[in-house]
N, C-alpha and C. Protein backbone atom coordinates (compact mmCIF):
# COMPACT_ATOMS: atom_id res chain seq x y z
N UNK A 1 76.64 99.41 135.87
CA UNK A 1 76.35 99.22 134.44
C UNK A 1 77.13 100.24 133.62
N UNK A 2 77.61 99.62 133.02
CA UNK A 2 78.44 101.08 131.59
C UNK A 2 77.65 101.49 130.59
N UNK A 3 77.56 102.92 130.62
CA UNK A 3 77.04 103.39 130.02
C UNK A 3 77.91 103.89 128.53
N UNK A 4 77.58 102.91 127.60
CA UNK A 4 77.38 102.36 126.48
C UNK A 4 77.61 104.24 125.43
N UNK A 5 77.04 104.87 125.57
CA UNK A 5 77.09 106.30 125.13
C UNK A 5 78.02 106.66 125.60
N UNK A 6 78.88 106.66 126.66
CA UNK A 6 80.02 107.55 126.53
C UNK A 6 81.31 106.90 126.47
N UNK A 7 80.99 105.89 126.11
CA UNK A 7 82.03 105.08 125.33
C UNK A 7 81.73 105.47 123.84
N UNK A 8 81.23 105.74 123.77
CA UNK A 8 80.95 105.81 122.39
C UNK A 8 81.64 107.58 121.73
N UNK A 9 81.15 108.26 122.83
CA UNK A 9 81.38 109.58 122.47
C UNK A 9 83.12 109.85 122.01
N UNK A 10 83.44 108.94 123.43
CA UNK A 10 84.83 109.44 123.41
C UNK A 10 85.77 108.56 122.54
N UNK A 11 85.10 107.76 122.54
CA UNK A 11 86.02 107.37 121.34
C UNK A 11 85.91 108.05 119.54
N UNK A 12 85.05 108.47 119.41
CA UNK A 12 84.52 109.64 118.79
C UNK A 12 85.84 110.59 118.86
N UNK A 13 85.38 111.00 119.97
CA UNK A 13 86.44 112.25 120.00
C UNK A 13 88.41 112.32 119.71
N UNK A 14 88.48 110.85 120.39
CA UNK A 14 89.83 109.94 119.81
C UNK A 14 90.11 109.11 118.51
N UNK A 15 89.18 109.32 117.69
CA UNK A 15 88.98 109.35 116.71
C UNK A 15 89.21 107.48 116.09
N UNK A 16 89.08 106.34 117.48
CA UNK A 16 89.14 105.47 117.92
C UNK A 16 87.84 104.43 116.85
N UNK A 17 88.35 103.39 115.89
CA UNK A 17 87.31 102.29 115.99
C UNK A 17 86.86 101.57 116.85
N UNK A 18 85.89 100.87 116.24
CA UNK A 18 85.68 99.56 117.57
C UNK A 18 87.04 98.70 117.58
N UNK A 19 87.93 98.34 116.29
CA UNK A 19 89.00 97.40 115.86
C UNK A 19 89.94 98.09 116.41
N UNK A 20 90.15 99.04 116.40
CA UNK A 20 91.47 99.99 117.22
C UNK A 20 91.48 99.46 118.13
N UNK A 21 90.12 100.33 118.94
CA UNK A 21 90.27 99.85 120.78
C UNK A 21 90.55 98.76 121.03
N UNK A 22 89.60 97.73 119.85
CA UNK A 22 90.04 96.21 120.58
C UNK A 22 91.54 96.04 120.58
N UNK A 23 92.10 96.19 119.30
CA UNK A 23 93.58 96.20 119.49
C UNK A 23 94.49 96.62 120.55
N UNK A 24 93.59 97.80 121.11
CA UNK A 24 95.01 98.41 122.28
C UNK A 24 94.35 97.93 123.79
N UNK A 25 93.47 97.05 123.43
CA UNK A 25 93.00 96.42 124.82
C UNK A 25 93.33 95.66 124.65
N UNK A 26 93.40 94.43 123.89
CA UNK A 26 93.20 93.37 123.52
C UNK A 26 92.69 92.43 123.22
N UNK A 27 91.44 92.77 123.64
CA UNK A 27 90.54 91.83 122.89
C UNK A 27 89.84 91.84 121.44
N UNK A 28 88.85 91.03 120.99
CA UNK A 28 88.37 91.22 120.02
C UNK A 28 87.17 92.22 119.69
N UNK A 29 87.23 92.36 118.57
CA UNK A 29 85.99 94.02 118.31
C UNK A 29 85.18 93.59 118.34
N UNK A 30 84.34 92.31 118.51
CA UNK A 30 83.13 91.74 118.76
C UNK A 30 83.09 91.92 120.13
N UNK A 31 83.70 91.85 121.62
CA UNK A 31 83.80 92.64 122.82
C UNK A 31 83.58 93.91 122.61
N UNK A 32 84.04 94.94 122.04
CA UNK A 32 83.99 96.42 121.94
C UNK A 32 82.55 96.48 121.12
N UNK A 33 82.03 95.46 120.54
CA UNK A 33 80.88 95.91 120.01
C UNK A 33 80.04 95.58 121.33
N UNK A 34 80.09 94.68 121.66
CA UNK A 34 78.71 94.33 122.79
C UNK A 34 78.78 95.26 124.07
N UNK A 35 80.28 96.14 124.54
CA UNK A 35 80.48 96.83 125.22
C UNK A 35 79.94 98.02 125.11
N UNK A 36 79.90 98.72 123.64
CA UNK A 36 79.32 99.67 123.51
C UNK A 36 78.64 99.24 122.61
N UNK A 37 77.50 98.61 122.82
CA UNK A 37 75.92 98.48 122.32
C UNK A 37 75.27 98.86 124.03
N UNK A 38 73.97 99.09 123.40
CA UNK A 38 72.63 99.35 124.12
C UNK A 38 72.58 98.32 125.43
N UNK A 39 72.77 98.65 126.56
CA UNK A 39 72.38 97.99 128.34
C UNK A 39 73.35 97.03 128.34
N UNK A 40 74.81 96.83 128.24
CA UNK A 40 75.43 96.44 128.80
C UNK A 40 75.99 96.12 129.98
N UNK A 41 76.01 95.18 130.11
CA UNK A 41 76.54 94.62 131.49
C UNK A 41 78.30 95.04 131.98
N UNK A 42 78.76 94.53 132.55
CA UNK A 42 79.94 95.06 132.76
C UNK A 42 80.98 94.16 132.20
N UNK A 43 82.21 94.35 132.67
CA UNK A 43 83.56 94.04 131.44
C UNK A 43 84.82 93.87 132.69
N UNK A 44 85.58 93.11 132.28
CA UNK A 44 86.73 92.87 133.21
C UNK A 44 87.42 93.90 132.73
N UNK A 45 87.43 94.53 131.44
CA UNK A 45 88.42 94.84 130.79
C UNK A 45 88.25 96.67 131.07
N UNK A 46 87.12 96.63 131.92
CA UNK A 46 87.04 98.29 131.44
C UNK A 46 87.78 99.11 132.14
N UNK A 47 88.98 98.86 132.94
CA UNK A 47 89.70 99.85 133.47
C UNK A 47 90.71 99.86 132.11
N UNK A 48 91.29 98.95 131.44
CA UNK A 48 91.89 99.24 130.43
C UNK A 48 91.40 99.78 129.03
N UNK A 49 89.62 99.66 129.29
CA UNK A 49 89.11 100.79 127.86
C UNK A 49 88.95 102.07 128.27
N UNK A 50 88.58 102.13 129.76
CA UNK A 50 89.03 103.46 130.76
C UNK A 50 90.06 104.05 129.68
N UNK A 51 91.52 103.51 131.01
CA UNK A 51 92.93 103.98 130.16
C UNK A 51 92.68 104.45 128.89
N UNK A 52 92.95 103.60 127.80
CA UNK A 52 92.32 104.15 126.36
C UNK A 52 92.12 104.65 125.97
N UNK A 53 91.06 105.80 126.79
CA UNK A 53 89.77 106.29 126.48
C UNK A 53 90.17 107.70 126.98
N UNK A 54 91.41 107.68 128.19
CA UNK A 54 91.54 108.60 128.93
C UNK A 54 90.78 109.15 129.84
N UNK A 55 90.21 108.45 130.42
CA UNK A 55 89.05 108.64 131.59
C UNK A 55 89.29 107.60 132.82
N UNK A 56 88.27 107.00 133.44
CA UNK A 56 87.99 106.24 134.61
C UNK A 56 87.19 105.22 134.08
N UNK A 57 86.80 104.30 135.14
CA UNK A 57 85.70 103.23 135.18
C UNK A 57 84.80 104.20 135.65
N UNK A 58 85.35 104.92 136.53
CA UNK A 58 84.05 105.13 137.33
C UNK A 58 83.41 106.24 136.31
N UNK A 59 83.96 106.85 135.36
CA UNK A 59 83.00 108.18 135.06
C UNK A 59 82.24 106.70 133.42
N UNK A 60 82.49 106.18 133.06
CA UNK A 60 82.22 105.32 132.18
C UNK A 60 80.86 104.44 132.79
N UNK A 61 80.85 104.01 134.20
CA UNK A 61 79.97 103.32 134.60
C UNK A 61 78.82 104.78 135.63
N UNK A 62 79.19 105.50 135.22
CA UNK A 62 78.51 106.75 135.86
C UNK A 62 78.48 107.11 137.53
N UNK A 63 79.66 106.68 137.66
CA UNK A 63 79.44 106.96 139.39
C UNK A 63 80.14 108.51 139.31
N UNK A 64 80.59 109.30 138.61
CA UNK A 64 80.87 110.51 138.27
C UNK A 64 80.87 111.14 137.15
N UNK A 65 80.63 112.02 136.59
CA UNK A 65 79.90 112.80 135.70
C UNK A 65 81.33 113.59 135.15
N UNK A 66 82.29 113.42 135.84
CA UNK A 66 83.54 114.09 135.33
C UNK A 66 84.50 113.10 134.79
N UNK A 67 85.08 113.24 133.05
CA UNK A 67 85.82 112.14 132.70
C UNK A 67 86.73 112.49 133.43
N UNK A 68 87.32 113.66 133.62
CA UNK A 68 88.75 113.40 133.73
C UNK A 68 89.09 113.34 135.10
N UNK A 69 88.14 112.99 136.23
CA UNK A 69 88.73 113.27 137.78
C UNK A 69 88.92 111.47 137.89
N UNK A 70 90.53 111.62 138.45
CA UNK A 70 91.10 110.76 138.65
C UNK A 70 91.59 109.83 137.53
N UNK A 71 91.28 110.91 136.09
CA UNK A 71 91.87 110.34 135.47
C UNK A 71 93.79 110.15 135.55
N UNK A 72 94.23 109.24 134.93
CA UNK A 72 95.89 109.14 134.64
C UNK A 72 96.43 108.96 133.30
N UNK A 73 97.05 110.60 133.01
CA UNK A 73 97.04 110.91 131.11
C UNK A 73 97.93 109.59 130.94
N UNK A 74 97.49 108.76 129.79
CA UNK A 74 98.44 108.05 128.96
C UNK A 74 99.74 108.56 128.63
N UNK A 75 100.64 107.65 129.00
CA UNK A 75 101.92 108.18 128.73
C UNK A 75 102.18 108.63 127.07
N UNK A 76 103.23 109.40 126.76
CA UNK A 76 103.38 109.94 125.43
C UNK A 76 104.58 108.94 124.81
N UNK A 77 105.07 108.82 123.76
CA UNK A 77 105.54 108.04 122.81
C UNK A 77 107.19 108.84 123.36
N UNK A 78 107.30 109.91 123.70
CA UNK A 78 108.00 110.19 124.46
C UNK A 78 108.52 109.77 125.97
N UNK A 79 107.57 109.84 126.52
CA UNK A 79 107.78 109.42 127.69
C UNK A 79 108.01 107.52 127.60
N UNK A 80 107.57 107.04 126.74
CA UNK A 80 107.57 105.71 126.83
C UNK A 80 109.10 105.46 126.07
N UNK A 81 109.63 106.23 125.50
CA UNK A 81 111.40 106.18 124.56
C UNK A 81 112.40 106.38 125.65
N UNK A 82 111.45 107.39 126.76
CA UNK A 82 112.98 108.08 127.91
C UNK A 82 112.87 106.46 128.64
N UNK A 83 111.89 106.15 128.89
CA UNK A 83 111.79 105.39 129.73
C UNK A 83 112.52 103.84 129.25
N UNK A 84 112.66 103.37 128.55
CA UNK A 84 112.79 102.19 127.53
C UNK A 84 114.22 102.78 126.98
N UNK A 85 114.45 104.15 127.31
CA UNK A 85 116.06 104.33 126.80
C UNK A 85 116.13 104.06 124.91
N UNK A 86 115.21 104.53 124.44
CA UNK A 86 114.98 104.50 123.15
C UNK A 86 115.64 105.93 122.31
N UNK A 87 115.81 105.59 120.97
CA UNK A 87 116.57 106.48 120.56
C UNK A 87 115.16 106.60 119.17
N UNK A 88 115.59 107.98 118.71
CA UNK A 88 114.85 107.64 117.35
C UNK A 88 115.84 108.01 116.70
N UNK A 89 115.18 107.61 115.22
CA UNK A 89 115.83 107.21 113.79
C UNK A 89 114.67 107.51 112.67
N UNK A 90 115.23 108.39 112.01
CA UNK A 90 114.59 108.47 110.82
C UNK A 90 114.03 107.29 109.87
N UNK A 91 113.03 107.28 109.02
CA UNK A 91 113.44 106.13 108.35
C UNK A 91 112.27 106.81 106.80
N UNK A 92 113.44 106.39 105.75
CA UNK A 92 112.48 107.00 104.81
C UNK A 92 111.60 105.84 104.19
N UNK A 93 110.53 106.56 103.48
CA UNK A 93 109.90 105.38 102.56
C UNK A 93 110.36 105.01 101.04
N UNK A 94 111.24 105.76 100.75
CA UNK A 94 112.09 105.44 99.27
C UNK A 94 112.90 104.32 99.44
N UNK A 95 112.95 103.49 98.57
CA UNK A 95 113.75 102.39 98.12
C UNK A 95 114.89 102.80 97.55
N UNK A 96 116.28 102.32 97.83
CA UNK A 96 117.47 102.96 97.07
C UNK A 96 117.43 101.34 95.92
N UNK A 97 116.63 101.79 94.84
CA UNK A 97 117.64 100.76 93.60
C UNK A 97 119.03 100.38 93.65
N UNK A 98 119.23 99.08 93.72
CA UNK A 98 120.21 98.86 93.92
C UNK A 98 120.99 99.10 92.26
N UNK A 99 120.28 99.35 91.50
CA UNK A 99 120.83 99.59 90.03
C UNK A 99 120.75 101.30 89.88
N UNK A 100 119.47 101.67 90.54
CA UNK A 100 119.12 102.96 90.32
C UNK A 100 117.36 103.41 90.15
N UNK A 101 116.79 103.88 91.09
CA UNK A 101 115.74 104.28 91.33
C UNK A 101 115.55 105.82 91.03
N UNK A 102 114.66 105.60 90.35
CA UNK A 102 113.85 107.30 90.38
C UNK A 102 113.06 107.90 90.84
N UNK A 103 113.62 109.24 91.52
CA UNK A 103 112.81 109.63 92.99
C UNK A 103 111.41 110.40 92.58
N UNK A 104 111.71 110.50 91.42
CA UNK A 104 110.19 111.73 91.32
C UNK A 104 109.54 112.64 92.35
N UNK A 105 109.21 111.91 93.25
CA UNK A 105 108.50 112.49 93.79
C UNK A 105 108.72 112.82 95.63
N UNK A 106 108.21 113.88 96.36
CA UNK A 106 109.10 113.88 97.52
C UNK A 106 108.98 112.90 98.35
N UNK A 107 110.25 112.30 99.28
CA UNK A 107 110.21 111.46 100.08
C UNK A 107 109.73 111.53 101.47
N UNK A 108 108.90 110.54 101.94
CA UNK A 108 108.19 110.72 103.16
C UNK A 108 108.86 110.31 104.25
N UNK A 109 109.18 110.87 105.16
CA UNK A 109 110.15 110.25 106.46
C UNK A 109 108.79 109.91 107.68
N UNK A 110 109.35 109.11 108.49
CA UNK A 110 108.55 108.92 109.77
C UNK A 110 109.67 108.26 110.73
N UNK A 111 109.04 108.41 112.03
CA UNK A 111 110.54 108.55 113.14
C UNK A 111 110.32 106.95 114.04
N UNK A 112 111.21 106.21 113.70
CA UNK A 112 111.15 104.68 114.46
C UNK A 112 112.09 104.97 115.33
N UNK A 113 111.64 104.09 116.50
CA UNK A 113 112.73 104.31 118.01
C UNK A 113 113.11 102.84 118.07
N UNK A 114 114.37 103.20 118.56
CA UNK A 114 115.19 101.65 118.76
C UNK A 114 116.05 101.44 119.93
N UNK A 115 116.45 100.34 120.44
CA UNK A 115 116.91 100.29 121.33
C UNK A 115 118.41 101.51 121.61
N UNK A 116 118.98 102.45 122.71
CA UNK A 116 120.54 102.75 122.40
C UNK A 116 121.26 102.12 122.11
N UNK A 117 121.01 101.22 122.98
CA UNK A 117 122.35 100.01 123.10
C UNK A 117 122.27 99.27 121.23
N UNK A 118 121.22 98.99 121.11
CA UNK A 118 121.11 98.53 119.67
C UNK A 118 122.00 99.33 118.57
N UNK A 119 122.03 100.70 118.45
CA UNK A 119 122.66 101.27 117.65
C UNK A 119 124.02 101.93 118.18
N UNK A 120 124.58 102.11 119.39
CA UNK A 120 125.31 102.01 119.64
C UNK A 120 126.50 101.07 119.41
N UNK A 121 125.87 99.53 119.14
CA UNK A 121 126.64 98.67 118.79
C UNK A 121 126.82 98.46 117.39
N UNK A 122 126.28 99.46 116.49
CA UNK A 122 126.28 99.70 115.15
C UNK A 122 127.47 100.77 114.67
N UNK A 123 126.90 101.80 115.03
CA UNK A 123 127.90 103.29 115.02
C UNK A 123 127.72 103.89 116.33
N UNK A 124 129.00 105.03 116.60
CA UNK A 124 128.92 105.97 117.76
C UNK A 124 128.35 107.15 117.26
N UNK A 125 128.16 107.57 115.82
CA UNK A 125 127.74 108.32 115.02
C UNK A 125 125.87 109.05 115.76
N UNK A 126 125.52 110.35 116.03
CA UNK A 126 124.50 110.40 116.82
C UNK A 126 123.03 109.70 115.99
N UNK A 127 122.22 109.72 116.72
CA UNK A 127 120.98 109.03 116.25
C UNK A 127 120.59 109.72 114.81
N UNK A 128 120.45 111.29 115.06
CA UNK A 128 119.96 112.29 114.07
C UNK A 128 120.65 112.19 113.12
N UNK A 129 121.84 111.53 112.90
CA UNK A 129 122.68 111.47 111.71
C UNK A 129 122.07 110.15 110.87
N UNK A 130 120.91 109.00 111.50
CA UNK A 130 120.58 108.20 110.94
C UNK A 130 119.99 108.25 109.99
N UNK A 131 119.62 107.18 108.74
CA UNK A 131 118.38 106.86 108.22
C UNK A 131 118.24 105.63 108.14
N UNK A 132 117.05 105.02 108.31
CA UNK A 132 117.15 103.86 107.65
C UNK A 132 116.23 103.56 106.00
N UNK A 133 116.19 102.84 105.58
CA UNK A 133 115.94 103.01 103.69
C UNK A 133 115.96 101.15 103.44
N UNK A 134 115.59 101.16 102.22
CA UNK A 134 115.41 99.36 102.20
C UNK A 134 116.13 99.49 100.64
N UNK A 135 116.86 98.62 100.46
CA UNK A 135 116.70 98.33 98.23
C UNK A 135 116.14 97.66 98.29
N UNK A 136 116.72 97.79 96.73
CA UNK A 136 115.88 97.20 95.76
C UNK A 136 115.95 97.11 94.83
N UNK A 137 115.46 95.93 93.90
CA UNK A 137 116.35 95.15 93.12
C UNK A 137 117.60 94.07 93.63
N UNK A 138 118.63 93.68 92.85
CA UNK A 138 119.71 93.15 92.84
C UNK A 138 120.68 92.87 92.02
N UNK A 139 120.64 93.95 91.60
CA UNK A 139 122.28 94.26 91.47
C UNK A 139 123.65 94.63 92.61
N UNK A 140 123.28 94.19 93.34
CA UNK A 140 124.29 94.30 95.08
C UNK A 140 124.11 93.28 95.75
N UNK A 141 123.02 91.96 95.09
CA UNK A 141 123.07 91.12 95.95
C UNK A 141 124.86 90.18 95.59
N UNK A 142 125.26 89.40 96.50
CA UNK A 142 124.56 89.15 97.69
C UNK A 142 124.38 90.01 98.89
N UNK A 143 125.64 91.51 98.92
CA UNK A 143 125.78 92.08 99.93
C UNK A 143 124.21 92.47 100.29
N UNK A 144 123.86 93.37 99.26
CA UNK A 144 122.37 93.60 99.76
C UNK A 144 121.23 92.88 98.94
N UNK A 145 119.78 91.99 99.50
CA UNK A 145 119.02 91.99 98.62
C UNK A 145 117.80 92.98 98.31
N UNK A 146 116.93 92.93 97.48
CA UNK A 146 115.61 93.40 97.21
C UNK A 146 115.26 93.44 98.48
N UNK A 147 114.57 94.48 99.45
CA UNK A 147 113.96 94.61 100.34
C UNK A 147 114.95 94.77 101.68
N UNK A 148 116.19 94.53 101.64
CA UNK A 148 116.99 94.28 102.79
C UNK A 148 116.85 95.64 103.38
N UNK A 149 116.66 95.74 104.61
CA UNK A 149 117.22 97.49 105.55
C UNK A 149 118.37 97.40 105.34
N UNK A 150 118.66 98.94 105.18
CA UNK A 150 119.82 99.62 105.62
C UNK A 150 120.03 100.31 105.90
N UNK A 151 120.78 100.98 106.78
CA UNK A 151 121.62 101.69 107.94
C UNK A 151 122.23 103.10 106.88
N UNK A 152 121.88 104.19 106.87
CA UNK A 152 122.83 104.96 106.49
C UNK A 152 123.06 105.97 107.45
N UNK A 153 124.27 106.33 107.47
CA UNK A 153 124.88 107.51 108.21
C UNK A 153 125.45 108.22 107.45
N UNK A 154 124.39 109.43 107.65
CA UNK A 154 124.10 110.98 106.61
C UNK A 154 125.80 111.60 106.76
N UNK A 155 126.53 111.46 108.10
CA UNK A 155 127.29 112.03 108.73
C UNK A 155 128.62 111.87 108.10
N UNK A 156 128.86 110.96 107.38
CA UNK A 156 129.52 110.54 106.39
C UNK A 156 129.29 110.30 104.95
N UNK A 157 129.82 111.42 104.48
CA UNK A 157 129.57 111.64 102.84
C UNK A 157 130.83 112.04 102.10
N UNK A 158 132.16 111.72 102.63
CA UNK A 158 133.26 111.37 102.20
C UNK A 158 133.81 110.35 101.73
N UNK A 159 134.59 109.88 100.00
CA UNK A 159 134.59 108.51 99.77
C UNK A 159 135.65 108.16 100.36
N UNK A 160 136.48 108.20 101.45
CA UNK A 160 137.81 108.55 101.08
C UNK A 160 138.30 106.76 101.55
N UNK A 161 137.64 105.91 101.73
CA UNK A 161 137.85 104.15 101.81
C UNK A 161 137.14 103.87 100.24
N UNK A 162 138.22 103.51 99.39
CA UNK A 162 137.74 103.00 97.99
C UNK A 162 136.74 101.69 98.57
N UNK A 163 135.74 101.37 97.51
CA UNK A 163 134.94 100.34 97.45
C UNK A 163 133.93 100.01 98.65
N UNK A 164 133.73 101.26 99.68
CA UNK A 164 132.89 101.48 100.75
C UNK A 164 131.36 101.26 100.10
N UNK A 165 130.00 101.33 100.79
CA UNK A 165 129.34 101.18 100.45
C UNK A 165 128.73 102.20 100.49
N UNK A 166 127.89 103.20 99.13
CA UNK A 166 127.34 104.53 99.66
C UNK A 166 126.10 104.67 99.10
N UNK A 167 125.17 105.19 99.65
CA UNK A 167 123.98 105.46 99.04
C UNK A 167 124.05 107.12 99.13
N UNK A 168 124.16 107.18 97.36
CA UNK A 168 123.89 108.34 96.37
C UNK A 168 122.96 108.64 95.49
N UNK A 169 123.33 109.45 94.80
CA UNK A 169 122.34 109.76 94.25
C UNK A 169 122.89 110.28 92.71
N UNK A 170 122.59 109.87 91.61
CA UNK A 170 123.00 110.49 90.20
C UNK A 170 122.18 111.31 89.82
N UNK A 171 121.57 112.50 89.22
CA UNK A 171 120.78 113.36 88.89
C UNK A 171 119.98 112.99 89.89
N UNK A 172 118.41 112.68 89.43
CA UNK A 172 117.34 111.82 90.01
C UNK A 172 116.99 110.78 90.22
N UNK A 173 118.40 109.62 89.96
CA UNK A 173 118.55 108.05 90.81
C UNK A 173 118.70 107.96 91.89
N UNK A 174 118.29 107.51 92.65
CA UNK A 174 118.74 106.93 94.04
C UNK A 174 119.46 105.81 93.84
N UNK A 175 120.58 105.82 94.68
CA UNK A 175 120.87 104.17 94.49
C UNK A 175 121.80 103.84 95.49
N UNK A 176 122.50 102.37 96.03
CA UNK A 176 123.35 102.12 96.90
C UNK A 176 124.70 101.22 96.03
N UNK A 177 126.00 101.68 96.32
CA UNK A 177 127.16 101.36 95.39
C UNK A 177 128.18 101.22 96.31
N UNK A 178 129.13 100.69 95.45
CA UNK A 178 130.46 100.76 95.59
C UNK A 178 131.41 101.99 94.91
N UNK A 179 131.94 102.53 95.78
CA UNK A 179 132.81 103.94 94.85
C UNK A 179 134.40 103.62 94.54
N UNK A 180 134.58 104.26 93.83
CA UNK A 180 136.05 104.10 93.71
C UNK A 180 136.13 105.74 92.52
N UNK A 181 137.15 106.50 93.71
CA UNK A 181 137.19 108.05 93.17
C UNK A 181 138.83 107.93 92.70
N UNK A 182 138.49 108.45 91.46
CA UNK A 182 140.10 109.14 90.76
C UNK A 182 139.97 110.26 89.94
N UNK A 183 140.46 111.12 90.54
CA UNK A 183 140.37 112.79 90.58
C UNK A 183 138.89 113.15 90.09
N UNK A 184 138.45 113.33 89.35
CA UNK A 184 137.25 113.84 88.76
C UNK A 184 136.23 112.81 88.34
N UNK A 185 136.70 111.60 88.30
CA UNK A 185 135.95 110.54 87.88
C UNK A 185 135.77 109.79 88.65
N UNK A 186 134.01 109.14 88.70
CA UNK A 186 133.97 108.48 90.33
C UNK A 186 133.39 106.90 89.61
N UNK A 187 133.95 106.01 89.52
CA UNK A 187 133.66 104.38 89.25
C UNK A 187 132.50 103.95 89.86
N UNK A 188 130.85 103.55 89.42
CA UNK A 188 130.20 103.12 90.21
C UNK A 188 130.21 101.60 90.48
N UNK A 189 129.90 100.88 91.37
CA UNK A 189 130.60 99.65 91.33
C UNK A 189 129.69 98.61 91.66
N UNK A 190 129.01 97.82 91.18
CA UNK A 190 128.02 96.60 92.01
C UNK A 190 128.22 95.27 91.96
N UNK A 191 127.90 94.94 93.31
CA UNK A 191 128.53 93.63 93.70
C UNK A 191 128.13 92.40 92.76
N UNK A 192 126.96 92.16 91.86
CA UNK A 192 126.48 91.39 91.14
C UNK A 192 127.75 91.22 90.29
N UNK A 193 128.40 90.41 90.11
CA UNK A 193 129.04 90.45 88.64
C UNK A 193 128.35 90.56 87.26
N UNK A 194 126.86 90.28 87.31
CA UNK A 194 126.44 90.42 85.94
C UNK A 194 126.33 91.63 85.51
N UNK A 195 126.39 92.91 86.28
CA UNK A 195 126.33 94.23 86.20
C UNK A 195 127.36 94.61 86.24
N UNK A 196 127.66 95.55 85.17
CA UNK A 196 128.86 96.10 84.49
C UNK A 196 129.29 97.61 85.41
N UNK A 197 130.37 97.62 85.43
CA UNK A 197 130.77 98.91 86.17
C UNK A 197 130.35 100.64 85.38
N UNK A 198 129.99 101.84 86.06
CA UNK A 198 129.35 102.72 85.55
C UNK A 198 130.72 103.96 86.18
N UNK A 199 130.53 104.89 85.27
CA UNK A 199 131.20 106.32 85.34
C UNK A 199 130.08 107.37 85.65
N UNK A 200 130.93 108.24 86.17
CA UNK A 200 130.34 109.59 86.38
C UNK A 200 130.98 110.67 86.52
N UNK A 201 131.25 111.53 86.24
CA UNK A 201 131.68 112.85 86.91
C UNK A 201 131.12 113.20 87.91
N UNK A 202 132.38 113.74 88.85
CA UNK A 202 132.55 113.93 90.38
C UNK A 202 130.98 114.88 90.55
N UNK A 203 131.28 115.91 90.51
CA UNK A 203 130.29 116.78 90.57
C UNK A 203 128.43 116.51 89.88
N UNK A 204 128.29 115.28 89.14
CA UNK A 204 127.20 114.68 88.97
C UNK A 204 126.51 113.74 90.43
N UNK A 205 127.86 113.56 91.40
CA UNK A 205 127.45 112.98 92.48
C UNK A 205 127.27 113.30 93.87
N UNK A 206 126.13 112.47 94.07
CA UNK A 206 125.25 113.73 95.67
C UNK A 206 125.61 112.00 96.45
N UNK A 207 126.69 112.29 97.53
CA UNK A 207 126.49 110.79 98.16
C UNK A 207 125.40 111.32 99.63
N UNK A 208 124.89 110.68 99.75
CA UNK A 208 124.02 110.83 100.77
C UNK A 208 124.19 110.20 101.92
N UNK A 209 124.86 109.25 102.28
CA UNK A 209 125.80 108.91 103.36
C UNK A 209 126.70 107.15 103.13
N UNK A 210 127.08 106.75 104.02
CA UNK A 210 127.61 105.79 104.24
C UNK A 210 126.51 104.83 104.83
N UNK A 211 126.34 103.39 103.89
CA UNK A 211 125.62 102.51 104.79
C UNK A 211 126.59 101.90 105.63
N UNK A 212 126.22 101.62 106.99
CA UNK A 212 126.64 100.89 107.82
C UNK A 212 126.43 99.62 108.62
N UNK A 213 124.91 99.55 107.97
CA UNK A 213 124.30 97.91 108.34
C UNK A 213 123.15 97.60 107.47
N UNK A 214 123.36 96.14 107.41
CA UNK A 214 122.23 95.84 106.34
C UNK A 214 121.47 94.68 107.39
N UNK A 215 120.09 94.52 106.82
CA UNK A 215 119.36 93.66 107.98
C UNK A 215 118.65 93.31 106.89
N UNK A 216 118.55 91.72 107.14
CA UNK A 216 117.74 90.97 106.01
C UNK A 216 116.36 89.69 106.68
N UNK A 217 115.60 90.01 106.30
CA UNK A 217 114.49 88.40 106.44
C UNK A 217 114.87 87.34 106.48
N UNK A 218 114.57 86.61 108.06
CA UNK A 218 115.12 85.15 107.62
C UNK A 218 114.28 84.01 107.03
């Protein structure tokens, strides 16, 4: 019989819903409720709320009093990237306006892993040089639309291919363009034709790298 309380505890302590667990078991949280309610019967599933849980069946159904003997630690998000040959990649939560966005406020990064081979076939450029970022708006469609990913590589912040694609930055705009540099004066450029071409002085501009792929919703 499983004892219903120390399922309960430890998920407590993992800071685990009933809707979580069901999620990383798979079943539904109406299972995780009747599992851990009062005199339950047993579960096909409980070596994998075990796992989960970081314990055993057996210390869950009380044939030992110790969670962790014979437990097997869950692999780490690490160990599951070496293994899967995963790379990470930055990815921010700011939108680059494709006209021009205002950052106000600081930008939040979090680290997505992707296949090597996947970005390898993108750039040779290293992972850490990545970001990925979405626009927004459309003024760049068709190249880019509202919401499309994109690929920037920090590692490149030289214009020196006129009409490349760069995500910069004007004072406190964010945005993704077309450049075209002549001596001190840098042409901003967007693919929309209904949007008119923009100036700047050189030194007003922070390019923040080169996009190198755009990925869109089908």
């Amino acid at each position: 019989m499983i004892h219903s309380e120390r399922i309960l505890r430890l998920m407590a302590e993992k800071g685990l819903s009933q809707t979580a667990l069901a999620r990383r078991v798979g079943v539904t949280q109406g299972a995780i409720a009747k599992i851990a309610g009062s005199n339950p019967g047993g579960s096909r599933y409980l070596h994998i709320i075990a796992r989960e849980l970081g314990t055993t069946a057996a210390y869950l159904t009380g044939e030992t009093d110790d969670p962790s003997e014979g437990a097997v630690p869950a692999p780490t998000v690490q160990d599951i990237a070496e293994h899967l040959d995963l790379v990470e990649v930055v990815s921010i939560d700011a939108n680059y306006g494709m006209g021009g966005t205002f950052l106000g406020s600081e930008v939040e990064e979090k680290v997505l892993h992707f296949p090597r081979a996947f970005i390898e076939s993108i750039t040779l450029s290293p992972p850490a040089s990545l970001t990925w970022a979405r626009g927004r708006g459309d003024s760049m469609f068709p190249t880019i639309g509202d919401g499309d990913l994109v690929l920037i590589d920090r590692s490149n912040r030289t214009p020196r291919e006129q009409d490349a694609l760069w995500a910069l930055t004007v004072g406190e705009m964010a945005m993704i363009k077309r450049l075209r540099v002549r001596g001190e004066t840098v042409t901003i450029l967007s693919d929309n034709d209904r949007v008119p071409p923009d100036q700047a002085h050189a030194d007003e501009v922070n390019i923040v790298g080169r996009v190198i792929f755009v990925g869109r919703r089908t």
